[in-house]
Protein backbone atom coordinates (compact mmCIF):
# COMPACT_ATOMS: atom_id res chain seq x y z
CA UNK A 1 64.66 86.39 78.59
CA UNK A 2 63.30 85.15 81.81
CA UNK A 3 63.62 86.19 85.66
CA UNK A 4 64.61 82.57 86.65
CA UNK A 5 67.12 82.29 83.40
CA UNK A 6 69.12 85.40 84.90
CA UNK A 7 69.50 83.60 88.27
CA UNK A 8 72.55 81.52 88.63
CA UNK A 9 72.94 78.69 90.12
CA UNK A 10 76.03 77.68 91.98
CA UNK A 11 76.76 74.22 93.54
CA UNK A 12 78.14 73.16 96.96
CA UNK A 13 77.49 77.14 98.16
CA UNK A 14 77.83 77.64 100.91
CA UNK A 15 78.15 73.90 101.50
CA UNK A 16 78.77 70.51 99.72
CA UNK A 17 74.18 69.56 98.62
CA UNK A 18 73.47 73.52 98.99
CA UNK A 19 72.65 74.80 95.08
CA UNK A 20 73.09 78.44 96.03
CA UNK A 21 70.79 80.53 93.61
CA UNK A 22 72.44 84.10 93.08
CA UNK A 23 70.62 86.86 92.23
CA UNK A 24 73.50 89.46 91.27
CA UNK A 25 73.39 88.29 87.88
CA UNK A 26 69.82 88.57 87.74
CA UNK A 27 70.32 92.51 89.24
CA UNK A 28 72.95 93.35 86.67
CA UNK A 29 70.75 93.02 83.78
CA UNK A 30 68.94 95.98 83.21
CA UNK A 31 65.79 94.17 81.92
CA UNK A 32 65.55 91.53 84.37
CA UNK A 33 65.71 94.08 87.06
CA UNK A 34 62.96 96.06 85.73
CA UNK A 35 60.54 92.95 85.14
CA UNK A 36 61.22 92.02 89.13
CA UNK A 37 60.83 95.12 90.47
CA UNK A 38 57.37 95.68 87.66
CA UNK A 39 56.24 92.00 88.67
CA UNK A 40 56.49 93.28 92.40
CA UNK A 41 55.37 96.46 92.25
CA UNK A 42 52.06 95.37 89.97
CA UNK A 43 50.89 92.55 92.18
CA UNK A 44 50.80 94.35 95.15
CA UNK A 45 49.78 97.87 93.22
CA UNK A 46 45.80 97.23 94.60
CA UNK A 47 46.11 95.73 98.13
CA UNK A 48 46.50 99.77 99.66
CA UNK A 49 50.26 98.93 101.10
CA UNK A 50 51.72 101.74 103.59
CA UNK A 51 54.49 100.77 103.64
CA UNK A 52 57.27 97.58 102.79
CA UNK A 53 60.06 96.33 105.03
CA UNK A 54 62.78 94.67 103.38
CA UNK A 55 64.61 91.74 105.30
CA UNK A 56 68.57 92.38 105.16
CA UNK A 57 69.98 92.04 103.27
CA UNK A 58 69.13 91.59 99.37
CA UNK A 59 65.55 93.02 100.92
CA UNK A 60 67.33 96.27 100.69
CA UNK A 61 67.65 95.53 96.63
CA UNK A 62 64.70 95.00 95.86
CA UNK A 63 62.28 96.60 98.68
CA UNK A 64 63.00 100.44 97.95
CA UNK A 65 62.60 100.18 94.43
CA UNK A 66 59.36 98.36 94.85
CA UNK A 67 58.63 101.26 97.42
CA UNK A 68 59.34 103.64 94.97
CA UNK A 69 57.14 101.95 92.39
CA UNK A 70 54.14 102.23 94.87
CA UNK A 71 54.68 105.35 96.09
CA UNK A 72 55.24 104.28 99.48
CA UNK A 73 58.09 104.31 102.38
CA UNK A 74 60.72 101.59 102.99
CA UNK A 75 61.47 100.12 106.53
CA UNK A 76 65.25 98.02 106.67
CA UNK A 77 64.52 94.66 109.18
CA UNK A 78 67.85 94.04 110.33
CA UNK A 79 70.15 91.74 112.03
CA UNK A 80 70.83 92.43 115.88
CA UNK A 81 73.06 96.12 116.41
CA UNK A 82 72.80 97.82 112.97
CA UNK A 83 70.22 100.30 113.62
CA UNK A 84 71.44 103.64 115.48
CA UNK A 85 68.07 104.16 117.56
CA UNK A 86 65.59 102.65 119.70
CA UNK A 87 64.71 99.36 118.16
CA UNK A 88 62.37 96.47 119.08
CA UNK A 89 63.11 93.13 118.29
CA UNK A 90 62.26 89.31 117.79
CA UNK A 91 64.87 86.05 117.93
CA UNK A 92 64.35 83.84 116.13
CA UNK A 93 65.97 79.94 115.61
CA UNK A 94 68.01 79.21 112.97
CA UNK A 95 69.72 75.21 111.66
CA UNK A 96 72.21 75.77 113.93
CA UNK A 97 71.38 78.17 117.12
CA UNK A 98 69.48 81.25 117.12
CA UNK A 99 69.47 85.11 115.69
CA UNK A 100 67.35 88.64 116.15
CA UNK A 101 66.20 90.80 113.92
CA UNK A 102 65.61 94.74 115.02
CA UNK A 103 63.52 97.50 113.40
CA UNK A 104 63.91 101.35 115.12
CA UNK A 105 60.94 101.13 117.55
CA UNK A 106 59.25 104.12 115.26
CA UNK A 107 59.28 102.19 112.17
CA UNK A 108 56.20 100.87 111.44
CA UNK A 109 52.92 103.19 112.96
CA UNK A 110 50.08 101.11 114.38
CA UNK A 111 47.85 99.96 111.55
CA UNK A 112 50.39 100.44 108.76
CA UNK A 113 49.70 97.67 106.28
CA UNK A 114 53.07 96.32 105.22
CA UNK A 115 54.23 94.04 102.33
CA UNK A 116 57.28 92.18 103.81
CA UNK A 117 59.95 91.56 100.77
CA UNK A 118 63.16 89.62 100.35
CA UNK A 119 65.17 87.99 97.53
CA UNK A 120 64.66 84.46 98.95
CA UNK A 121 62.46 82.28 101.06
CA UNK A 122 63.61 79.23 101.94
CA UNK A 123 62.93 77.61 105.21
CA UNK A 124 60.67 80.61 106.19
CA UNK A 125 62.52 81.44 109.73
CA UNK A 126 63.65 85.07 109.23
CA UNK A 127 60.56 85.60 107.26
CA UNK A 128 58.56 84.30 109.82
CA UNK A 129 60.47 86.64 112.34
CA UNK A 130 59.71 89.75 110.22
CA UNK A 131 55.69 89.16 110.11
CA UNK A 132 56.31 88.51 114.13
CA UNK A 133 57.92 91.97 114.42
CA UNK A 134 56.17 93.94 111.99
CA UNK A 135 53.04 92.66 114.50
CA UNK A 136 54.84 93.58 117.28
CA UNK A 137 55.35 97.40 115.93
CA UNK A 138 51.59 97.03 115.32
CA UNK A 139 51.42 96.76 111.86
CA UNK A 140 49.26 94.51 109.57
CA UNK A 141 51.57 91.89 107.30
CA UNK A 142 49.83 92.28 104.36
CA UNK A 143 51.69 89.78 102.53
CA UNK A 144 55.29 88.27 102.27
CA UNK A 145 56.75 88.61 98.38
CA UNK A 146 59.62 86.93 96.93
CA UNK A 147 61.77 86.51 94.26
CA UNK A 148 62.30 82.97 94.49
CA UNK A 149 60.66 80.19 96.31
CA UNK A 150 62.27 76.83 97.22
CA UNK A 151 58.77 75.15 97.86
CA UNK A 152 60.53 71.91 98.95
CA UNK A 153 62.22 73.65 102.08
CA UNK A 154 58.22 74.40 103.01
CA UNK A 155 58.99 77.99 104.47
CA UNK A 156 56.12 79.31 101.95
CA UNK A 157 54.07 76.79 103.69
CA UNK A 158 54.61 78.27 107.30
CA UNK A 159 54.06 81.45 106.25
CA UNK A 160 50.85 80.64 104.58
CA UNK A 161 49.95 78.45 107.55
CA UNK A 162 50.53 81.39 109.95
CA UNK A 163 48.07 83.23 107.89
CA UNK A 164 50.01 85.67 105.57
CA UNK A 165 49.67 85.45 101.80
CA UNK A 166 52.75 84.28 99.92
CA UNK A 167 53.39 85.66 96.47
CA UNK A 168 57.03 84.54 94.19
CA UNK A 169 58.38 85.30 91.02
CA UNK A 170 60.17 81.84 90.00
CA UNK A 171 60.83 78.52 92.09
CA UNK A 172 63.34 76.47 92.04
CA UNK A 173 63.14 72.79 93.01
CA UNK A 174 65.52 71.33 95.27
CA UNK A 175 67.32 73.34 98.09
């Protein structure tokens, strides 16, 4: 069975035109969760990763097990107020106004190369945000890797246009 044939789609979520593409069913197979987290883990095996920061919050999923497949640490990039210590930040615009994402200000050590990972990438925004933050901290994005791709929302295309390698398991056409 396939990654994208575990992935259900559900229409008009979280809005009438939105096909909402929901990974829980793709988590809850044993199998299908294995061949994401293998497909992840093998891509990036060569490329000398430090560490990967996972974007909140299906990031957190995937990103640790990946971590733990490459023998390396895991950094959470939330949202604004989640993490307990020092943090630095970038905002970021979103459809409709604006939103920050935070890392704790020791995080990521100067030079760290970092694979950014999330379930998702869509219109690129918050993934965007991440690479600007994981700069910030003074690591090196490495790459941003995904689960899905929705190539027609173009946010693989900004991230490849700001310079940072874009690697996906499945797309799915449409938004």
């Amino acid at each position: 069975m396939s990654i994208k044939s575990l992935i259900r789609t559900i229409p008009d979520y979280p809005k009438k035109g939105i096909m909402f593409r929901d990974i829980t069913t793709l988590f809850a197979d044993a199998e299908g969760l294995r061949e994401v987290v293998d497909s992840l883990a093998g891509e990036f095996q060569d490329q000398n990763i430090d560490v990967i920061a996972g974007i909140e919050a299906r990031g957190f999923i995937v990103g640790p097990a990946v971590a733990l497949a490459l023998g390396v640490g895991f950094v959470p990039i939330r949202k604004k107020g989640k993490l307990p210590a020092k943090t630095i930040s970038v905002e970021y615009d979103l459809e409709y106004g604006s939103d920050i994402v935070e890392i704790h200000l020791d995080a990521i050590k100067p030079g760290q190369r970092v694979l950014i990972l999330d379930d998702l990438i869509a219109t690129g925004g918050t993934a965007l945000a991440a690479i600007e933050l994981v700069k910030k901290a003074g690591g090196i994005p490495v790459c941003c890797g995904f689960i899905i791709d929705l190539p027609d929302l173009g946010g693989a295309d900004r991230i490849r246009a700001a310079g940072i390698p874009v690697f996906n398991l499945v797309e799915f056409e449409g938004d």
